[in-house]
N, C-alpha and C. Protein backbone atom coordinates (compact mmCIF):
# COMPACT_ATOMS: atom_id res chain seq x y z
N UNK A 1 14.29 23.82 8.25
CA UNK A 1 14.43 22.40 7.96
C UNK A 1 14.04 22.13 6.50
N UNK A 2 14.77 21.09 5.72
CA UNK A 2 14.63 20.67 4.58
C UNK A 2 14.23 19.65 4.70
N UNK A 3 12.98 19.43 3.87
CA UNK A 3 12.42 17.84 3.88
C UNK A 3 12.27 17.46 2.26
N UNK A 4 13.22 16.80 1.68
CA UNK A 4 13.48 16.16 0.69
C UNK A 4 12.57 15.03 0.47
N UNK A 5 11.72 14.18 1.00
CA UNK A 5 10.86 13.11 -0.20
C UNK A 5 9.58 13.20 1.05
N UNK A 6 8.59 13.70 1.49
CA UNK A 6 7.36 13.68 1.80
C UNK A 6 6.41 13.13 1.20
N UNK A 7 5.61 12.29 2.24
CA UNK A 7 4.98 11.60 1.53
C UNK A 7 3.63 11.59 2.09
N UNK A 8 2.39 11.14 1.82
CA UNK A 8 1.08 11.01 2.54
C UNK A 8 1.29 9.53 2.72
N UNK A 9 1.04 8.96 3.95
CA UNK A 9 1.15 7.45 4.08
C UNK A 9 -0.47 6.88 4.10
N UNK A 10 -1.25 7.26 5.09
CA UNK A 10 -2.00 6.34 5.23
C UNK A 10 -3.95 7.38 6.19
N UNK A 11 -4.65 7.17 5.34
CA UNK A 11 -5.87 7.91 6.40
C UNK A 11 -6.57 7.10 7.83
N UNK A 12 -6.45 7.62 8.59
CA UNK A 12 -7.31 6.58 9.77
C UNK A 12 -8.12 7.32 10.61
N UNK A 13 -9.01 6.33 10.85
CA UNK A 13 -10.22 6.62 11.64
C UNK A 13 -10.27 5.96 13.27
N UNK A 14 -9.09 4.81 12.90
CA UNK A 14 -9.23 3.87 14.47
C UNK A 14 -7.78 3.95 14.58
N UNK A 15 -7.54 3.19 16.01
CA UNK A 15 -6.09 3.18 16.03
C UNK A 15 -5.44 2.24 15.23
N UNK A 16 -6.11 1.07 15.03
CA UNK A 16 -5.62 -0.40 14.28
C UNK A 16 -4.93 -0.17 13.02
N UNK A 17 -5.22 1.43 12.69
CA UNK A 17 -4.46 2.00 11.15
C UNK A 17 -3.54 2.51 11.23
N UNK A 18 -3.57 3.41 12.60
CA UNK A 18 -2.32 4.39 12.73
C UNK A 18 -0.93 3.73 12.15
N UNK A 19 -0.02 4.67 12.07
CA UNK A 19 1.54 4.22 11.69
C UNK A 19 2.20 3.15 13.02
N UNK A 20 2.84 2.02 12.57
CA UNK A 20 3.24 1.36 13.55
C UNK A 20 4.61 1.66 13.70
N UNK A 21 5.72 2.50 13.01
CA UNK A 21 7.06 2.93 13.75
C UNK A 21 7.78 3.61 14.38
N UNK A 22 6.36 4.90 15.13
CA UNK A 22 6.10 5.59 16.37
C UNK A 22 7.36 6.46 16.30
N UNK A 23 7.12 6.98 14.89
CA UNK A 23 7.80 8.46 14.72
C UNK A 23 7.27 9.51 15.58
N UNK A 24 7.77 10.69 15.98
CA UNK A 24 7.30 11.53 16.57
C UNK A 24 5.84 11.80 15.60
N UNK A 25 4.85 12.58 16.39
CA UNK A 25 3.96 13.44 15.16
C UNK A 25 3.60 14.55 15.36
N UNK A 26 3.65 15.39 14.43
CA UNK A 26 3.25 16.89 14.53
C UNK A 26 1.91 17.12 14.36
N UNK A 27 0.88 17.44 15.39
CA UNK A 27 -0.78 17.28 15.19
C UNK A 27 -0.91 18.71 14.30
N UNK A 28 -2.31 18.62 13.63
CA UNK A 28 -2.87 20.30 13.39
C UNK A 28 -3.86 20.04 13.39
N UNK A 29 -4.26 21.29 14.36
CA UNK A 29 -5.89 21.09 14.32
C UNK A 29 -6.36 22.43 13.99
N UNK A 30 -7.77 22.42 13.64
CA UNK A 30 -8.31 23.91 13.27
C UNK A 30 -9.54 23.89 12.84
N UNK A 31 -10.03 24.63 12.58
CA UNK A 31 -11.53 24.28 11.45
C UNK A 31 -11.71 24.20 10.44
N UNK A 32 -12.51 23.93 9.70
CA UNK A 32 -12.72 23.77 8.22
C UNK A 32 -12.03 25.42 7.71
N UNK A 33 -11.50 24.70 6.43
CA UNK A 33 -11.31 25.90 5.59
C UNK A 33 -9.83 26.82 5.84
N UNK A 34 -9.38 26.77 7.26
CA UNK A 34 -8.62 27.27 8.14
C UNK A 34 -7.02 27.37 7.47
N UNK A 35 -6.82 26.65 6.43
CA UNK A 35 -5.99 26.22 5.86
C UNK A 35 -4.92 25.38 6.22
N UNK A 36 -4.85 24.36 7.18
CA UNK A 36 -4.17 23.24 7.74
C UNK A 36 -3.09 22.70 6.75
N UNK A 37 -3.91 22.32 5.10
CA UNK A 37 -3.20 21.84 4.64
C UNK A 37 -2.27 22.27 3.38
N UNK A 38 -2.71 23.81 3.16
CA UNK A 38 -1.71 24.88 2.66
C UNK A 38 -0.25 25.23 3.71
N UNK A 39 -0.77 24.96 4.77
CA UNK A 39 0.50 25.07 6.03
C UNK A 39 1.53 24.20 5.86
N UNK A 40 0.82 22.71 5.97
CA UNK A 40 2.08 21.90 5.42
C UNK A 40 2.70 22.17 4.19
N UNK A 41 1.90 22.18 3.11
CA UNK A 41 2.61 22.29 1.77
C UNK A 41 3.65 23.65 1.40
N UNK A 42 3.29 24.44 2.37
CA UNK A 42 4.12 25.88 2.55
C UNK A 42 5.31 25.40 3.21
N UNK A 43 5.39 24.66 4.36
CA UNK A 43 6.41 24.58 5.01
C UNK A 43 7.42 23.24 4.60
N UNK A 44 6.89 22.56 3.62
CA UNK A 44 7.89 21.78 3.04
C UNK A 44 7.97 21.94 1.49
N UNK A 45 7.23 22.93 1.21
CA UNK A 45 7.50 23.86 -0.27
C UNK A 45 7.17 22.98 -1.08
N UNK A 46 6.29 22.32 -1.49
CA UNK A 46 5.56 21.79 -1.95
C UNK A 46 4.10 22.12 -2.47
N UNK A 47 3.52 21.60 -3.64
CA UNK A 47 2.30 22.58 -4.03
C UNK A 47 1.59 21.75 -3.61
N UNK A 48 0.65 20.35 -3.38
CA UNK A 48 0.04 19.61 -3.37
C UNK A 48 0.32 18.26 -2.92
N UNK A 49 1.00 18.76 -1.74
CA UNK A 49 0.99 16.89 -1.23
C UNK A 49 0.01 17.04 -0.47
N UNK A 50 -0.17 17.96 0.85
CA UNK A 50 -1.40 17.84 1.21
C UNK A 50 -2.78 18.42 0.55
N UNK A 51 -3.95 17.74 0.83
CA UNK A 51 -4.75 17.83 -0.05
C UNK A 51 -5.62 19.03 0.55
N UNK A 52 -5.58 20.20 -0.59
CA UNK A 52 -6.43 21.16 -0.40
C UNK A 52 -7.64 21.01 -1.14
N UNK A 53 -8.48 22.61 -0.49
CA UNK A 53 -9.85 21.86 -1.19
C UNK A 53 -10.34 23.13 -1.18
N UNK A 54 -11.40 23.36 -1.76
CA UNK A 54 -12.33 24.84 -1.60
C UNK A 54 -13.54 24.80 -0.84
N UNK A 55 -13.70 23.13 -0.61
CA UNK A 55 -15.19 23.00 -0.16
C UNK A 55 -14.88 22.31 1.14
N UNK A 56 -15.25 23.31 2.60
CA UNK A 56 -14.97 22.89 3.66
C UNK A 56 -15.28 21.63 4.13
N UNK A 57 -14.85 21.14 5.01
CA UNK A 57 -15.24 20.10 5.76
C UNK A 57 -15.02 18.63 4.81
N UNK A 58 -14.18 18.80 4.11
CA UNK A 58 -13.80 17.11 3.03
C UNK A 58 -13.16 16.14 4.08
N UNK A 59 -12.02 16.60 4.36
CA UNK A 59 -11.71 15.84 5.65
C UNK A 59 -12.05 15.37 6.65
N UNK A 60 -12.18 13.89 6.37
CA UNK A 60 -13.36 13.37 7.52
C UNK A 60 -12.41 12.26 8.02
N UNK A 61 -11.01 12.06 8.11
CA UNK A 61 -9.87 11.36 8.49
C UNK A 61 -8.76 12.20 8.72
N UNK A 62 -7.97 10.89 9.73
CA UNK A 62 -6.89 11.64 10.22
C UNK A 62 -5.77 10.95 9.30
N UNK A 63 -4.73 12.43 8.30
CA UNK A 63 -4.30 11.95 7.47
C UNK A 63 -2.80 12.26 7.83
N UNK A 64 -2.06 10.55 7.79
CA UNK A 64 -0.68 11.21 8.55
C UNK A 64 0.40 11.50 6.90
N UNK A 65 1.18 12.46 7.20
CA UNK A 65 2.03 12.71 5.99
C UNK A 65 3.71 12.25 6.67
N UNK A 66 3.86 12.01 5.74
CA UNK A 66 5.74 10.96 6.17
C UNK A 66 6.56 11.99 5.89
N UNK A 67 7.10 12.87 7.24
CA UNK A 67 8.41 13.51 6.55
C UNK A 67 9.90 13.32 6.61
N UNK A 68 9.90 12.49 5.25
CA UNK A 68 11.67 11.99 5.43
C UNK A 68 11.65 11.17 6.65
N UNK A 69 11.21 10.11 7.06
CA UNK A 69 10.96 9.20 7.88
C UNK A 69 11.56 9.71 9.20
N UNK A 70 11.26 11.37 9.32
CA UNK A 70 12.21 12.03 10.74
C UNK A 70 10.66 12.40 11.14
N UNK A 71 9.59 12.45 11.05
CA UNK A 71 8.67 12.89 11.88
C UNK A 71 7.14 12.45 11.00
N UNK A 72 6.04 12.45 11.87
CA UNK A 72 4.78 12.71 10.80
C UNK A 72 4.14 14.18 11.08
N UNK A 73 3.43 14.73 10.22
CA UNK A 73 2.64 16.06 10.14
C UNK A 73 1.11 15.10 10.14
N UNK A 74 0.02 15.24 11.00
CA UNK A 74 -0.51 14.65 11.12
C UNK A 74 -2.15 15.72 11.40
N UNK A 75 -2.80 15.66 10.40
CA UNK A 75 -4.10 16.74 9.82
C UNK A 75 -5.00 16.06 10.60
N UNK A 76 -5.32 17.08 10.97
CA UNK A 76 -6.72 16.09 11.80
C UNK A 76 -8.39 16.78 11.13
N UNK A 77 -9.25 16.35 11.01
CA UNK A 77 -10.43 16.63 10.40
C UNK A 77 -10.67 17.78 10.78
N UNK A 78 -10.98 19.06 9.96
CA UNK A 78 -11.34 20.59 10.52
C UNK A 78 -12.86 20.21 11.13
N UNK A 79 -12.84 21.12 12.35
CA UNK A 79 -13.81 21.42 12.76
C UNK A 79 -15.04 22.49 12.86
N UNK A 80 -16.20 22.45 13.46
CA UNK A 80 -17.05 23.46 12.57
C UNK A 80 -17.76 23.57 11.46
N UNK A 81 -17.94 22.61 11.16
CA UNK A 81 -18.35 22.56 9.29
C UNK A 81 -19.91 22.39 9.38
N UNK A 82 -20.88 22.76 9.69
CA UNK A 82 -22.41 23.20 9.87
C UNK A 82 -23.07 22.23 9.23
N UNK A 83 -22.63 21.80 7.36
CA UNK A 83 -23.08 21.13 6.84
C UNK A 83 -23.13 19.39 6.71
N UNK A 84 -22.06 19.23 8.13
CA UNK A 84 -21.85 17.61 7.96
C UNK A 84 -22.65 17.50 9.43
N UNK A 85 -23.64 16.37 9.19
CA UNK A 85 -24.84 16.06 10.01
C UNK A 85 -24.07 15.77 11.43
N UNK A 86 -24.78 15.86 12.64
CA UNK A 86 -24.85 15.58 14.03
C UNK A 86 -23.99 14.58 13.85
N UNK A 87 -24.55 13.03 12.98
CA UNK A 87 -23.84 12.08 13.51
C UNK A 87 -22.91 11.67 13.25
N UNK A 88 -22.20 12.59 12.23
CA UNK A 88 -21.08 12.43 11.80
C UNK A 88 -20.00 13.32 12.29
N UNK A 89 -20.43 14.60 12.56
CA UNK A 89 -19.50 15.23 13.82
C UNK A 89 -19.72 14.88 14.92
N UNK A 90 -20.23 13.58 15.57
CA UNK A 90 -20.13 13.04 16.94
C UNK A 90 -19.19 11.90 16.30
N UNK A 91 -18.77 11.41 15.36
CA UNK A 91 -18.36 9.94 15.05
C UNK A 91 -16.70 10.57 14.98
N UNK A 92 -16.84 12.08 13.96
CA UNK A 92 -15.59 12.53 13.89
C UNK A 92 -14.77 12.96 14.90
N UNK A 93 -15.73 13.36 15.65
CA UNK A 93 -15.05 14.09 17.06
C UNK A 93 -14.73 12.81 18.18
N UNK A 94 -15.24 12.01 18.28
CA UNK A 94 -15.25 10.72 19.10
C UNK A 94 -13.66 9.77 18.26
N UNK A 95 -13.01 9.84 17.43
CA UNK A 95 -12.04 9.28 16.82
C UNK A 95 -10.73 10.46 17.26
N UNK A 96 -11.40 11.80 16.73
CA UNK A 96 -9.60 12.76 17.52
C UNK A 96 -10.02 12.72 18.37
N UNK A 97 -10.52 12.96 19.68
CA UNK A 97 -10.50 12.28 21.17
C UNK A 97 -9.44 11.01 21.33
N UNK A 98 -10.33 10.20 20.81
CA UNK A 98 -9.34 8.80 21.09
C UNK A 98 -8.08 8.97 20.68
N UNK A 99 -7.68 9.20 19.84
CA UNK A 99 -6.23 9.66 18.88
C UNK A 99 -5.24 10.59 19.81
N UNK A 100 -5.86 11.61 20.28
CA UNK A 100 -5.36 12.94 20.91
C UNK A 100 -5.12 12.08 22.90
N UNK A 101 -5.78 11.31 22.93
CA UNK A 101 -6.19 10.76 24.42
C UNK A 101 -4.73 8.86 24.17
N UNK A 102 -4.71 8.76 23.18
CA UNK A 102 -4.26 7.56 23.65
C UNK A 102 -2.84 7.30 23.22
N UNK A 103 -2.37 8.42 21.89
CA UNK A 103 -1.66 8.23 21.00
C UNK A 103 -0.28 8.87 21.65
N UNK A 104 0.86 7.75 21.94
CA UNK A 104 2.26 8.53 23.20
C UNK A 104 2.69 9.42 21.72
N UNK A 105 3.18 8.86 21.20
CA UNK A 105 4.16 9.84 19.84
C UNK A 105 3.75 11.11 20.01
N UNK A 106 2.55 12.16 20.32
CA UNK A 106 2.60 13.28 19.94
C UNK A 106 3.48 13.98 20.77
N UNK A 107 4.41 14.92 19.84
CA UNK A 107 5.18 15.98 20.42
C UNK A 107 4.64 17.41 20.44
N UNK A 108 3.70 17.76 19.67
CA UNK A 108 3.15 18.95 19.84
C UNK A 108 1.82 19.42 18.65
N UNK A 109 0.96 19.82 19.41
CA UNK A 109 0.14 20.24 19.11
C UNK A 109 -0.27 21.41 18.07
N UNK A 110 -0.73 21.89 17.04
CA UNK A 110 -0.28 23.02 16.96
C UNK A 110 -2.02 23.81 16.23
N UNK A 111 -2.41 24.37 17.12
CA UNK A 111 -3.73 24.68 16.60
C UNK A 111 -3.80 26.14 15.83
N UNK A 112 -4.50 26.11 14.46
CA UNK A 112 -4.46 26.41 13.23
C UNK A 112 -5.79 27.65 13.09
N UNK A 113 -5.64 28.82 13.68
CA UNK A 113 -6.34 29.98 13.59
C UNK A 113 -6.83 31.08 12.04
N UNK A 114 -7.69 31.45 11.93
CA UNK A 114 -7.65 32.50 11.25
C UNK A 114 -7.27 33.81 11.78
N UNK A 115 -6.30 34.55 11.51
CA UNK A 115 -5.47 35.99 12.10
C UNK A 115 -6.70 37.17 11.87
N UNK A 116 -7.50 36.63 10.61
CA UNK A 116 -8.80 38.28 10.61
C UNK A 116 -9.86 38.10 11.51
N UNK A 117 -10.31 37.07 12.53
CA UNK A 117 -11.09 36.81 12.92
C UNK A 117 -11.03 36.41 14.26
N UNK A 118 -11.91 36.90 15.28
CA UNK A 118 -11.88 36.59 16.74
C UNK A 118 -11.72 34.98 16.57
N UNK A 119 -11.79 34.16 17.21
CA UNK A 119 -11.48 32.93 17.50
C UNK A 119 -13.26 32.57 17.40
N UNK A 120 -13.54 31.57 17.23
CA UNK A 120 -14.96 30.69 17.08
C UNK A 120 -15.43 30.17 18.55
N UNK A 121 -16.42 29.99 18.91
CA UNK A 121 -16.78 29.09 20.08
C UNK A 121 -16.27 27.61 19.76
N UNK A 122 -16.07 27.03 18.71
CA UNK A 122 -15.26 26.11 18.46
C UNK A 122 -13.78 25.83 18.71
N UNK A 123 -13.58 27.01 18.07
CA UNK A 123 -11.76 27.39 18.77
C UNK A 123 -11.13 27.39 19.95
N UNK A 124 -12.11 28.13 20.85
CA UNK A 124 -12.11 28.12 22.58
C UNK A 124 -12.58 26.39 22.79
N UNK A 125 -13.31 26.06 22.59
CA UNK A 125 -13.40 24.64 22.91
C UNK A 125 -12.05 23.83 22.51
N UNK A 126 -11.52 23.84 21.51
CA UNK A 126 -10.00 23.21 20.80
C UNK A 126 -9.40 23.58 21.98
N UNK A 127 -8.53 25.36 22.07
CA UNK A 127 -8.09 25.30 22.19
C UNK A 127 -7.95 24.62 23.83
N UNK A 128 -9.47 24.64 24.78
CA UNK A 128 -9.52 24.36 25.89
C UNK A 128 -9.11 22.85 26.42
N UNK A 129 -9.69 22.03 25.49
CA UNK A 129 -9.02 20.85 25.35
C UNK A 129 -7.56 20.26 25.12
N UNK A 130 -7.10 20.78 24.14
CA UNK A 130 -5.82 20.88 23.90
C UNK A 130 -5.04 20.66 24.79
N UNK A 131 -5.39 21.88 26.37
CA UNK A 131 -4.98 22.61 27.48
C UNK A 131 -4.80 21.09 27.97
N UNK A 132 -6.27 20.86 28.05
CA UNK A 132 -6.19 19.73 29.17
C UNK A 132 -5.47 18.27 28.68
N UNK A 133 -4.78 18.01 27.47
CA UNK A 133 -4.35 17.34 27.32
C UNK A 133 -2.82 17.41 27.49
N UNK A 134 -2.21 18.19 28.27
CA UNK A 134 -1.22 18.44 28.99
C UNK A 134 0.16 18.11 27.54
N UNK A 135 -0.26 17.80 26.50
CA UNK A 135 0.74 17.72 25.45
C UNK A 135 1.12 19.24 24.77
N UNK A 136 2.52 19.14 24.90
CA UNK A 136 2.86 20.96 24.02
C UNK A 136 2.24 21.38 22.91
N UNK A 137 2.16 22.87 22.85
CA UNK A 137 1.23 22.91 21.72
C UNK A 137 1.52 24.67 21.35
N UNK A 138 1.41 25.17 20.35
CA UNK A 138 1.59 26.70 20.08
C UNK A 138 0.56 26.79 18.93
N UNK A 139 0.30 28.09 18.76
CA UNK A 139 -0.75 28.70 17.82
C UNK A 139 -0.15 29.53 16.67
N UNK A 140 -1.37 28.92 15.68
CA UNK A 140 -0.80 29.73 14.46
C UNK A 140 -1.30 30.44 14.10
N UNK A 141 -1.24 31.58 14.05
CA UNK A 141 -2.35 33.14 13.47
C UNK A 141 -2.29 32.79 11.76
N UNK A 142 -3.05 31.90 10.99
CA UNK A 142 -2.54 32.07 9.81
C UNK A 142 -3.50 33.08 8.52
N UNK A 143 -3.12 32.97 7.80
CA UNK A 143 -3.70 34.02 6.51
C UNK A 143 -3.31 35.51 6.63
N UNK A 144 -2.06 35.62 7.20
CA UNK A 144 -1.46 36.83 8.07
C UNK A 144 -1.33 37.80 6.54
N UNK A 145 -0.66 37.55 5.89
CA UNK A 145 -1.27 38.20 4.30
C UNK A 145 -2.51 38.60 4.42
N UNK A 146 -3.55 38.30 4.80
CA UNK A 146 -4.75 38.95 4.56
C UNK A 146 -5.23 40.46 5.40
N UNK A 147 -4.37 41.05 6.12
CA UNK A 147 -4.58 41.89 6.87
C UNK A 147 -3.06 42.89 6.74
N UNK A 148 -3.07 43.78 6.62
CA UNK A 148 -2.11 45.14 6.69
C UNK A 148 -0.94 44.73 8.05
N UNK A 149 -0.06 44.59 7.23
CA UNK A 149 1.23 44.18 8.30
C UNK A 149 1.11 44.77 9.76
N UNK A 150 0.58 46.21 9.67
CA UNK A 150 0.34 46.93 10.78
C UNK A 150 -0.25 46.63 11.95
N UNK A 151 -1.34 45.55 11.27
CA UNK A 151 -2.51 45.02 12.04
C UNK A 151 -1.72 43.80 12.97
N UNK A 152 -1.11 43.18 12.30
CA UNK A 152 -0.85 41.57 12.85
C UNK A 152 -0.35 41.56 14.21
N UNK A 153 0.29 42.58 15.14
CA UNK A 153 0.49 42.32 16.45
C UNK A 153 -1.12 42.58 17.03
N UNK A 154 -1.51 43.24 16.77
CA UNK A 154 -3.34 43.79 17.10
C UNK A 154 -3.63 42.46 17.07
N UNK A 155 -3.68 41.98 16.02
CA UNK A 155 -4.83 40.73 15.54
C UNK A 155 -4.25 39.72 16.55
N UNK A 156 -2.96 39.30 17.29
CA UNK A 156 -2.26 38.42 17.28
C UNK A 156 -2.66 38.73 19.20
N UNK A 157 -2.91 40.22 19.75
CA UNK A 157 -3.31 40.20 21.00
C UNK A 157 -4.49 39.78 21.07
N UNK A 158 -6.10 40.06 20.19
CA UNK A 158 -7.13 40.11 20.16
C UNK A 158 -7.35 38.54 20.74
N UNK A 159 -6.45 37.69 19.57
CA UNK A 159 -6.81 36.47 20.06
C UNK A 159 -5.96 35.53 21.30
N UNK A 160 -5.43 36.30 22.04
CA UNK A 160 -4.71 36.24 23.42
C UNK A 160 -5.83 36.27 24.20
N UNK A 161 -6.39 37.85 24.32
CA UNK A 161 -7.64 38.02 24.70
C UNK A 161 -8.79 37.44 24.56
N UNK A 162 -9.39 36.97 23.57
CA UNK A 162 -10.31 35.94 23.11
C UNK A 162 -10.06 34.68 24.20
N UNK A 163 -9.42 34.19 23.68
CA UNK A 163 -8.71 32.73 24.48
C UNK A 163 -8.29 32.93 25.70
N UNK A 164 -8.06 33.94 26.35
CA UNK A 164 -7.36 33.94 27.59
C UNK A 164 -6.51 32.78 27.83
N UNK A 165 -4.99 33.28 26.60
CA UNK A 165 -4.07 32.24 27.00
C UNK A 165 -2.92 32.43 27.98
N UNK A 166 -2.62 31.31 27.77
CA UNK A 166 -1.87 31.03 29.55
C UNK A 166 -0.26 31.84 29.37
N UNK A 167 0.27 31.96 30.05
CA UNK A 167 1.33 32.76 30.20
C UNK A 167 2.66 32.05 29.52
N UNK A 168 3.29 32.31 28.71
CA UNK A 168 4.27 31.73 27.71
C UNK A 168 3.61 30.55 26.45
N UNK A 169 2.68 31.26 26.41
CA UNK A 169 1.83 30.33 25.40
C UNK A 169 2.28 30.80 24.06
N UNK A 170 3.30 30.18 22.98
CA UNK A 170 3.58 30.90 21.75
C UNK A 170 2.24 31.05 20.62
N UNK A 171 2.22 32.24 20.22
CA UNK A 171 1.45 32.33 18.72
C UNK A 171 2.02 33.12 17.75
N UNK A 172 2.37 32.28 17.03
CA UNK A 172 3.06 32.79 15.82
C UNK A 172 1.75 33.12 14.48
N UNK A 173 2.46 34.49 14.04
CA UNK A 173 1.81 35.01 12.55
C UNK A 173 2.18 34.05 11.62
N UNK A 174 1.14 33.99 10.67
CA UNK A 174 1.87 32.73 9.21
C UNK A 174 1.29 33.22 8.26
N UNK A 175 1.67 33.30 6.99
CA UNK A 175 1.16 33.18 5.57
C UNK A 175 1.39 32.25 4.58
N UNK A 176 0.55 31.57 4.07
CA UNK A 176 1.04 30.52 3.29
C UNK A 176 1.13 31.16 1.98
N UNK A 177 0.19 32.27 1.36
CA UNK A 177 0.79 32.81 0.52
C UNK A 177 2.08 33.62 0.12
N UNK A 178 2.37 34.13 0.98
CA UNK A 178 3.98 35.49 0.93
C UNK A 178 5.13 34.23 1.64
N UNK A 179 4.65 33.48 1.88
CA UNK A 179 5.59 32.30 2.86
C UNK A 179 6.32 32.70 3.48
N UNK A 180 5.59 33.72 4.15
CA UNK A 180 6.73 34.34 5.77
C UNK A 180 6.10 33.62 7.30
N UNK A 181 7.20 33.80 7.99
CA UNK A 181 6.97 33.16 9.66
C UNK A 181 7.48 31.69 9.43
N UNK A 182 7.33 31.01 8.50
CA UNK A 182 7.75 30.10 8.15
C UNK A 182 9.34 29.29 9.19
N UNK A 183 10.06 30.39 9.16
CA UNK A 183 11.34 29.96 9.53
C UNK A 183 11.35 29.83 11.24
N UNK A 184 10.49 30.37 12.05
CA UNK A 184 10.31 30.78 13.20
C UNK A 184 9.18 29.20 13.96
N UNK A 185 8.26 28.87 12.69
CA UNK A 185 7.45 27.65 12.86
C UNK A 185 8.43 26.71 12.87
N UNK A 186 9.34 26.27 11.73
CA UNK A 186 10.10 25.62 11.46
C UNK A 186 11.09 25.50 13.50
N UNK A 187 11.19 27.08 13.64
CA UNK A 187 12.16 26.35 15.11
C UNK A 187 11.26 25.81 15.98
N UNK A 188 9.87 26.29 16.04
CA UNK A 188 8.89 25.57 16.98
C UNK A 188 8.98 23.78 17.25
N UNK A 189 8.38 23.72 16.13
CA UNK A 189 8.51 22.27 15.60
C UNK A 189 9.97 21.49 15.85
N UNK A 190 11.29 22.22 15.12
CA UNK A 190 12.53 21.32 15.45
C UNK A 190 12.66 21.03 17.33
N UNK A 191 12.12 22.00 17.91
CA UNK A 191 12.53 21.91 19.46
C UNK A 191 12.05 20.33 19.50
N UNK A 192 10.84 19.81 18.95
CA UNK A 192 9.80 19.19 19.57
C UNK A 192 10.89 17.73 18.94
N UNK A 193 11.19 17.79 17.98
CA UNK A 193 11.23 16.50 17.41
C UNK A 193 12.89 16.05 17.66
N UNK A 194 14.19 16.81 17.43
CA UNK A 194 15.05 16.99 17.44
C UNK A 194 15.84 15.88 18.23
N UNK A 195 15.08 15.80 19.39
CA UNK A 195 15.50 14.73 20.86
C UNK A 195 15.33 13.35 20.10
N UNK A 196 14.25 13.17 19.52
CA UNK A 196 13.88 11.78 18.69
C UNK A 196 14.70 11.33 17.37
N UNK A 197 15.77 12.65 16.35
CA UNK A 197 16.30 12.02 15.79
C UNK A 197 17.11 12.28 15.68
């Protein structure tokens, strides 16, 4: 898919902000650092619409991005970040709840892994939730560049195993640097939205 004018529209914390013309939306969730928002900018080839950062945990809103008024890509605050106090990861986590719990538009979920690394007790919690929110959803092994091509079906069972995921559960390899898998995400995503435009 080609997305010609992307845009960042708007950050929210409540629903009273969200977008009111109930485009489909593409969620991502993951943890700090995880690279969420190198994913988007990879997959609509772009260097900087979404906002990257070096210093985990900046994202403390849910930031929807406008693509070509056919869908939103919609970042949700990484999770895990040690250094942002109790009451602000109860305030953050208490807003994607509500969002993830109330919001019809989502078409799919898509939770945002590191490929060198077992999955987090955070991750199993995501991804367990996720589950129970009965909305579609597939996994992204990303930073797949960072490990010996050899490795990536290994790395890509480990965290099958980790997660004990459910049977036809997709996880796709990604690199935002070499910008491969790319085309395979891209069909994930069109399944989801396609019906809507």
């Amino acid at each position: 898919m080609i997305i010609k004018n992307p845009k960042f529209e708007i950050s929210a914390v409540s629903p009273k902000q969200y977008p009111k013309n109930y485009l489909p939306e593409i969620v991502l969730a993951g943890k700090s650092n995880v690279g969420k928002s190198s994913f988007i900018n990879t997959l609509i080839n772009r260097k900087n619409l979404a906002r990257t950062s070096s210093a985990p945990g900046k994202t403390r809103q849910i930031n929807f991005y406008n693509m070509d008024d056919l869908f939103y890509f919609v970042d949700l605050p990484g999770y895990g970040y040690s250094k942002m106090s109790k009451e602000e990861q109860l305030r953050v986590g208490q807003f994607i709840e509500k969002y993830l719990s109330i919001r019809e538009n989502i078409k799919l979920i898509i939770l945002i892994l590191d490929i060198r690394h077992k999955p987090t007790e955070d991750d199993k919690l995501m991804y367990n939730y996720i589950k129970s929110t009965n909305i579609p959803f597939i996994i992204i092994a990303n930073k797949a560049d960072k490990i010996a091509i050899t490795k990536v079906d290994e790395a890509v069972e480990q965290i099958k195993r980790e997660l004990k995921i459910i049977a036809g559960t997709i996880i796709l390899p990604f690199s935002s640097e070499r910008r491969i898998y790319s085309e395979k995400t891209w069909e994930e995503i069109s399944k989801k939205i396609v019906k809507e435009i």
